[in-house]
Protein backbone atom coordinates (compact mmCIF):
# COMPACT_ATOMS: atom_id res chain seq x y z
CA UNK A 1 29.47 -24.40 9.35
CA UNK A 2 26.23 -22.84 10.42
CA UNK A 3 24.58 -22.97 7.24
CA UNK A 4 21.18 -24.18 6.37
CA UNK A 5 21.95 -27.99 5.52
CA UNK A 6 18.47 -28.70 4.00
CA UNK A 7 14.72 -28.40 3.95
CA UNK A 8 12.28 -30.69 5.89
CA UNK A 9 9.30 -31.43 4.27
CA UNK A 10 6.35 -33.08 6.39
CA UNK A 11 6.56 -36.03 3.82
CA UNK A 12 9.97 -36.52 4.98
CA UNK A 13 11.58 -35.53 1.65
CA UNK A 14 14.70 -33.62 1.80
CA UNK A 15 14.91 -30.51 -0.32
CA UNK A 16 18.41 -29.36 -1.13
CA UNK A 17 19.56 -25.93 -2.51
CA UNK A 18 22.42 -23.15 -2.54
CA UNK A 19 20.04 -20.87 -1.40
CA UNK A 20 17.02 -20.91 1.04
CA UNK A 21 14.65 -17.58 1.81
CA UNK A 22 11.75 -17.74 3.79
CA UNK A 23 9.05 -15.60 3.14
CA UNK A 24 6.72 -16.74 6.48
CA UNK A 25 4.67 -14.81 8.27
CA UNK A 26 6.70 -13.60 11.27
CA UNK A 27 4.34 -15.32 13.87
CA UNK A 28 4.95 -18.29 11.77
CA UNK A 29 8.71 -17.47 11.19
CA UNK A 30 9.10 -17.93 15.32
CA UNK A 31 7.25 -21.21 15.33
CA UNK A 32 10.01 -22.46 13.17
CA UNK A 33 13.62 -20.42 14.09
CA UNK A 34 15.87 -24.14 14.52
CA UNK A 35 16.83 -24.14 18.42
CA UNK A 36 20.71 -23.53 17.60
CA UNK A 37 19.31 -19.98 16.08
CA UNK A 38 17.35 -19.04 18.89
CA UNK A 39 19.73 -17.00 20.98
CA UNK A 40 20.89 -15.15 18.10
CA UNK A 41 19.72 -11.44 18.33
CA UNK A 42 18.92 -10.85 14.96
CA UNK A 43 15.91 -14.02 15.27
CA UNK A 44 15.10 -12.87 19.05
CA UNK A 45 13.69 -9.41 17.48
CA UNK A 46 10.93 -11.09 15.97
CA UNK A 47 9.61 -11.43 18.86
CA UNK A 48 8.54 -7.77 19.18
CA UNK A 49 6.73 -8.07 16.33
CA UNK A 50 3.29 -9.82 15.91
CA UNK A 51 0.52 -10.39 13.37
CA UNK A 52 -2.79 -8.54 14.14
CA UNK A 53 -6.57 -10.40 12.87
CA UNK A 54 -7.93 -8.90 10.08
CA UNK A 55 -11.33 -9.95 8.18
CA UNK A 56 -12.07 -9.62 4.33
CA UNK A 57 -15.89 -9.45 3.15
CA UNK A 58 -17.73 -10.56 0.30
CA UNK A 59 -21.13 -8.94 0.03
CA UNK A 60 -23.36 -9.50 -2.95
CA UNK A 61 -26.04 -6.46 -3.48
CA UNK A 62 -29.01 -6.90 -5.10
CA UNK A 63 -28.26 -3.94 -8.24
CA UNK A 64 -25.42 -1.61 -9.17
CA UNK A 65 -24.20 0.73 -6.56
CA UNK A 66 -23.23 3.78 -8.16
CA UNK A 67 -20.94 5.73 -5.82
CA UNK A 68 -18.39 2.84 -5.34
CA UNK A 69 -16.35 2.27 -9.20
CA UNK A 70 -12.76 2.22 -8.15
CA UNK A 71 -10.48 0.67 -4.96
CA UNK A 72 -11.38 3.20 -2.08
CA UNK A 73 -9.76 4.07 1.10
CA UNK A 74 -12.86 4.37 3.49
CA UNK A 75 -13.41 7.03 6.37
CA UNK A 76 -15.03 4.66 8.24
CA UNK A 77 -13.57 3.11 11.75
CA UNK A 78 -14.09 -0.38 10.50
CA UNK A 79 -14.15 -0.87 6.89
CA UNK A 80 -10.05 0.59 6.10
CA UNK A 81 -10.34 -0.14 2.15
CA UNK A 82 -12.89 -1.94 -0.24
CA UNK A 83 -13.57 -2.27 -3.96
CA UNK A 84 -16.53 -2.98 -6.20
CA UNK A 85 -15.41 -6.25 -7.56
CA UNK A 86 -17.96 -5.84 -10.57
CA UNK A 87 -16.15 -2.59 -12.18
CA UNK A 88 -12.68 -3.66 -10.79
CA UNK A 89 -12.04 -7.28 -11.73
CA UNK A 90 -12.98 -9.28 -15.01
CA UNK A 91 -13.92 -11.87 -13.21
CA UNK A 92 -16.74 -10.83 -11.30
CA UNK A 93 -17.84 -8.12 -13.76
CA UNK A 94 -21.38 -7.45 -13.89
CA UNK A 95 -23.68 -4.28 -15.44
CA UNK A 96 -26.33 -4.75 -13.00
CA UNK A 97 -25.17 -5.80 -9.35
CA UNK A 98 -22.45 -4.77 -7.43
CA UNK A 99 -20.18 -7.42 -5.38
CA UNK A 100 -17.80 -5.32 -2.82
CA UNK A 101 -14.28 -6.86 -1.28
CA UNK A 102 -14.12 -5.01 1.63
CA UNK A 103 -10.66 -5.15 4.32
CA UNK A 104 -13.02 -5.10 8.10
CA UNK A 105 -9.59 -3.32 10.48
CA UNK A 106 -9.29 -2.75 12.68
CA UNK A 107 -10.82 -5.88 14.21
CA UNK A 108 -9.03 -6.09 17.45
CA UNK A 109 -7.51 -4.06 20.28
CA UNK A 110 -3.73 -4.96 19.27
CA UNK A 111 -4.64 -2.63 16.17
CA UNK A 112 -6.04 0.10 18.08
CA UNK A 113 -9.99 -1.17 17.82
CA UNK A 114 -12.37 -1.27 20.81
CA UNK A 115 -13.51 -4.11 19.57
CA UNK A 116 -12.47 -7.98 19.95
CA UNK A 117 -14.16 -8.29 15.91
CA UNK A 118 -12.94 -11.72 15.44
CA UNK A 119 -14.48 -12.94 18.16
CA UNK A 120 -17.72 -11.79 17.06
CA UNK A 121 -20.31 -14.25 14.68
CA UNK A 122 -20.54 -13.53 10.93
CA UNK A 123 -23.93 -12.11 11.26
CA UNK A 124 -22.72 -9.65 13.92
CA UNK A 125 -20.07 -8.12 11.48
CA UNK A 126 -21.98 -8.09 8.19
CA UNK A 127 -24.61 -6.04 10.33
CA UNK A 128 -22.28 -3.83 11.09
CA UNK A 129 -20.55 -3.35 8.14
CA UNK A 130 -23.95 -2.76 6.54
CA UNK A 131 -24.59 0.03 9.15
CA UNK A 132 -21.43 1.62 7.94
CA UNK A 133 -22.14 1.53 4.31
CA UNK A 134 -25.44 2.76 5.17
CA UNK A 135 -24.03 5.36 7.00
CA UNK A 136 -21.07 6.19 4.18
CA UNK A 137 -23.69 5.77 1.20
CA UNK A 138 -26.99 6.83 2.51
CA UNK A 139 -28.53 6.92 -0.75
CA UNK A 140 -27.87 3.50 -2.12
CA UNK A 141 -28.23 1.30 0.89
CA UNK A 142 -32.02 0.48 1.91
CA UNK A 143 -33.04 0.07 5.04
CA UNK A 144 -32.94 -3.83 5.77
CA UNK A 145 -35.16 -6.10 9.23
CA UNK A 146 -32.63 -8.25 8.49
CA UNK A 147 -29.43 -6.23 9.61
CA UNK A 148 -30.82 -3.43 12.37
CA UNK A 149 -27.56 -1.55 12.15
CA UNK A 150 -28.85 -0.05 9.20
CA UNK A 151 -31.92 1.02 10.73
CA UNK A 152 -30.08 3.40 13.21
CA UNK A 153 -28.60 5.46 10.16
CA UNK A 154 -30.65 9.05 9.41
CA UNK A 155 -31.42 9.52 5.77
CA UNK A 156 -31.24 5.76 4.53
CA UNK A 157 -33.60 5.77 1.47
CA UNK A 158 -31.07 3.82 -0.60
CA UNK A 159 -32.93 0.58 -2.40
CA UNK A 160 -29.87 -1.48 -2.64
CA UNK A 161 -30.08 -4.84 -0.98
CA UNK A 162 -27.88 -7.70 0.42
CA UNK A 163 -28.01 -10.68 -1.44
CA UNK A 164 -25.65 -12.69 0.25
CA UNK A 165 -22.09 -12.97 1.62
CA UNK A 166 -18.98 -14.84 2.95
CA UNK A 167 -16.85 -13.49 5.83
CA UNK A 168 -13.29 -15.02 5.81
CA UNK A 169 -11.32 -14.52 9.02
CA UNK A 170 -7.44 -14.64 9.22
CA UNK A 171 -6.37 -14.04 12.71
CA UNK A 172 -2.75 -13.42 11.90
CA UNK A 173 -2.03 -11.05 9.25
CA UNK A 174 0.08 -8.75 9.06
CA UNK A 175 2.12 -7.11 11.65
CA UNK A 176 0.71 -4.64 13.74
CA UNK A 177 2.53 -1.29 12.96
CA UNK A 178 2.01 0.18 15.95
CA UNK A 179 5.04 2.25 17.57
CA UNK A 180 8.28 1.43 17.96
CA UNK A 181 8.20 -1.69 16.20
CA UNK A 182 10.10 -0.40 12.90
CA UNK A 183 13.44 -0.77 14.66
CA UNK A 184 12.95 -4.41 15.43
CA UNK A 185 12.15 -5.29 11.45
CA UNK A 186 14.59 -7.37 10.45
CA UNK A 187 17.32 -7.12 7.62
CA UNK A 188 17.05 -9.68 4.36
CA UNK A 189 20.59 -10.30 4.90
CA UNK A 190 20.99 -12.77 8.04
CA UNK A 191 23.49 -13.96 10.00
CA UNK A 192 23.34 -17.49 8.29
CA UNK A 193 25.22 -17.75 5.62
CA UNK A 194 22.93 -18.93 2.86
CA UNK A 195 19.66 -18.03 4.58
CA UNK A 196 17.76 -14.78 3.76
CA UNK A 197 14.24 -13.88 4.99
CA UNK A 198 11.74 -12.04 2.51
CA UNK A 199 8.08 -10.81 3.53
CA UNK A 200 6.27 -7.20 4.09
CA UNK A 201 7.69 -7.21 7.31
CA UNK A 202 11.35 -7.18 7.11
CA UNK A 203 13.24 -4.11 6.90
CA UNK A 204 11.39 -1.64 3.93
CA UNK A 205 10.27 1.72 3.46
CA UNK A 206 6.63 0.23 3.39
CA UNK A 207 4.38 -1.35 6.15
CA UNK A 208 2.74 -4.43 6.19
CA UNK A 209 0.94 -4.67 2.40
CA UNK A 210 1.18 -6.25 -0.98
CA UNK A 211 3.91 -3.30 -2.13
CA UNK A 212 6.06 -4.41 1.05
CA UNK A 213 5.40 -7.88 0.23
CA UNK A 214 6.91 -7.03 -3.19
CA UNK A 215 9.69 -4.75 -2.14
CA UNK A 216 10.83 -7.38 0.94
CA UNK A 217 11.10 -9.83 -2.03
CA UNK A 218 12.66 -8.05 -4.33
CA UNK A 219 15.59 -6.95 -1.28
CA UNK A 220 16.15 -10.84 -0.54
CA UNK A 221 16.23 -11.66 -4.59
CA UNK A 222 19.34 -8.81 -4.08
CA UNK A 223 20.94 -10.31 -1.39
CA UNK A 224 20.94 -14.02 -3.09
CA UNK A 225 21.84 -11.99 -6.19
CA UNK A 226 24.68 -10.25 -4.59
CA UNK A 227 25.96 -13.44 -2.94
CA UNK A 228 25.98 -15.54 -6.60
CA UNK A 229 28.04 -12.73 -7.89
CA UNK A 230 30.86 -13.71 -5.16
CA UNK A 231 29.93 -9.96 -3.25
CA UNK A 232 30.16 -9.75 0.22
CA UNK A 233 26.72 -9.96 2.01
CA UNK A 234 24.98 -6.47 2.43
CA UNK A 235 25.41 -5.42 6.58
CA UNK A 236 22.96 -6.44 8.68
CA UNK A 237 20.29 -4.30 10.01
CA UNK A 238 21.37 -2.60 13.27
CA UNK A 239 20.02 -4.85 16.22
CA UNK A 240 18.67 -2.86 19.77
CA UNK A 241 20.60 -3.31 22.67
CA UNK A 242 17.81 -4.44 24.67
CA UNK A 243 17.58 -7.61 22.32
CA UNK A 244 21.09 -8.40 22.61
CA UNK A 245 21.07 -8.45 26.39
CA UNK A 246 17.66 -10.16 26.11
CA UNK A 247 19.04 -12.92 24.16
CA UNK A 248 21.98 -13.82 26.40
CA UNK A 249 19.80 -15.06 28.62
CA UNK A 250 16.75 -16.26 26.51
CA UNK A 251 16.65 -20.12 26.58
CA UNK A 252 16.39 -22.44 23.51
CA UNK A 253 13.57 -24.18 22.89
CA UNK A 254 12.90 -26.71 19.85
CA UNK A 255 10.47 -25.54 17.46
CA UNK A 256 7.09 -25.55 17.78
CA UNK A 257 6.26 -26.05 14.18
CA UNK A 258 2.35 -25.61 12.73
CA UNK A 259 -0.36 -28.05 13.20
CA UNK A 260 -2.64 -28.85 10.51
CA UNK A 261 -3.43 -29.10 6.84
CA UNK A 262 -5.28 -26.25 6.18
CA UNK A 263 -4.16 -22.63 4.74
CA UNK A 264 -4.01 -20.98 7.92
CA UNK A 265 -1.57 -22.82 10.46
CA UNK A 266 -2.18 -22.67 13.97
């Protein structure tokens, strides 16, 4: 009848339910769209979207740094948002040392940087994200042999030091929001009948973030909500012409599925 029968596992179990809702990654979402779904327009859209590298930091300093005590949204071209881990989260608290969490974006030309970041070694991109944070906090960031980018910075007198660090690479993350690609977000509702999709980038007032994340879940928890109360389905998300006449033509392929065992797929 169309519907989603049951759920594969790699094990080979079967999972059975009334209800299925993906919330994949769309690059991962087209690795698995079943081969009888694949001309259907509403699954061929997700092809105009696609999941841009970002890289998170870890840096360990050597004392407090004073000018950084809240989540910040940085002016910087590289470093989009960060946080001082040690006023912000119980967990890492600590009167004497900072630890940031910074968000290293853009980190590749899909996402409007110069720069192929992800390419790049860890050493290369802690050196210059200390250039930047020497540059954005000239008074707390000393001048260090071991990363020259801070070096190039006028006015660095800071004392702070780097103590150590972890870089953590995800090259697919969330979907580039560049132009035109809002109109080719899907809907939560689908056109199977007990299949909904959830994730930041489905069809929301938000791009792709934690609050979309939340907001594309709560619309699919509405949609299987809707459906238990015997309502018909919410309408589908308009669909571009372009993609319908694209998908007449588009031929089926079986699934690629994900390799591996580790957190990120590939």
């Amino acid at each position: 009848d169309g519907s989603v029968k049951h759920l594969l596992m790699r094990t080979g179990e079967t999972v059975v339910a009334d209800e299925y809702i993906s919330a994949m990654p769309c690059d991962i979402m087209k690795r698995f769209v079943p081969k009888n779904w694949a001309n259907l327009p509403y699954f061929r859209q997700i092809d105009e979207l696609e999941g841009i590298p970002v890289i998170n930091l870890h840096m360990w300093f050597d004392r407090k740094l004073k000018a950084v005590d809240h989540l910040c949204f940085s002016r910087s071209p590289l470093l989009s948002v960060y946080a001082d881990m040690s006023v912000t989260c119980k967990e890492y608290f600590d009167d004497d040392a900072s630890m940031l969490e910074l968000v290293f974006a853009p980190c590749s030309p899909l996402a409007g940087g110069n720069t192929n970041w992800i390419a790049k070694s860890d050493e290369e991109i802690i050196d210059a994200t200390m250039g930047e944070l020497a540059r954005l906090f000239p008074t707390e960031i000393a001048y260090d042999e071991t990363w020259p980018a801070t070096k190039k910075q006028e006015g660095v007198d800071g004392q702070a030091r780097l103590r150590k660090y972890a870089v953590v690479k995800v090259p697919r993350s969330v979907y580039a929001a560049i132009p035109g690609r809002n109109k080719y977000r899907p809907s939560q509702t689908s056109p199977i009948p007990n299949f909904t999709l959830a994730g930041d980038w489905t069809s929301q007032k938000f791009l792709g973030s934690m609050e979309g994340a939340v907001l594309g879940g709560k619309l699919a928890a509405e949609v299987v909500a809707n459906r238990a109360k015997g309502n018909p389905d919410k309408p589908i998300k308009e669909i571009q012409q372009d993609i319908i006449d694209a998908a007449a033509s588009h031929v089926a392929k079986e699934p690629a599925g994900v390799k591996g065992d580790g957190a990120i797929a590939r």
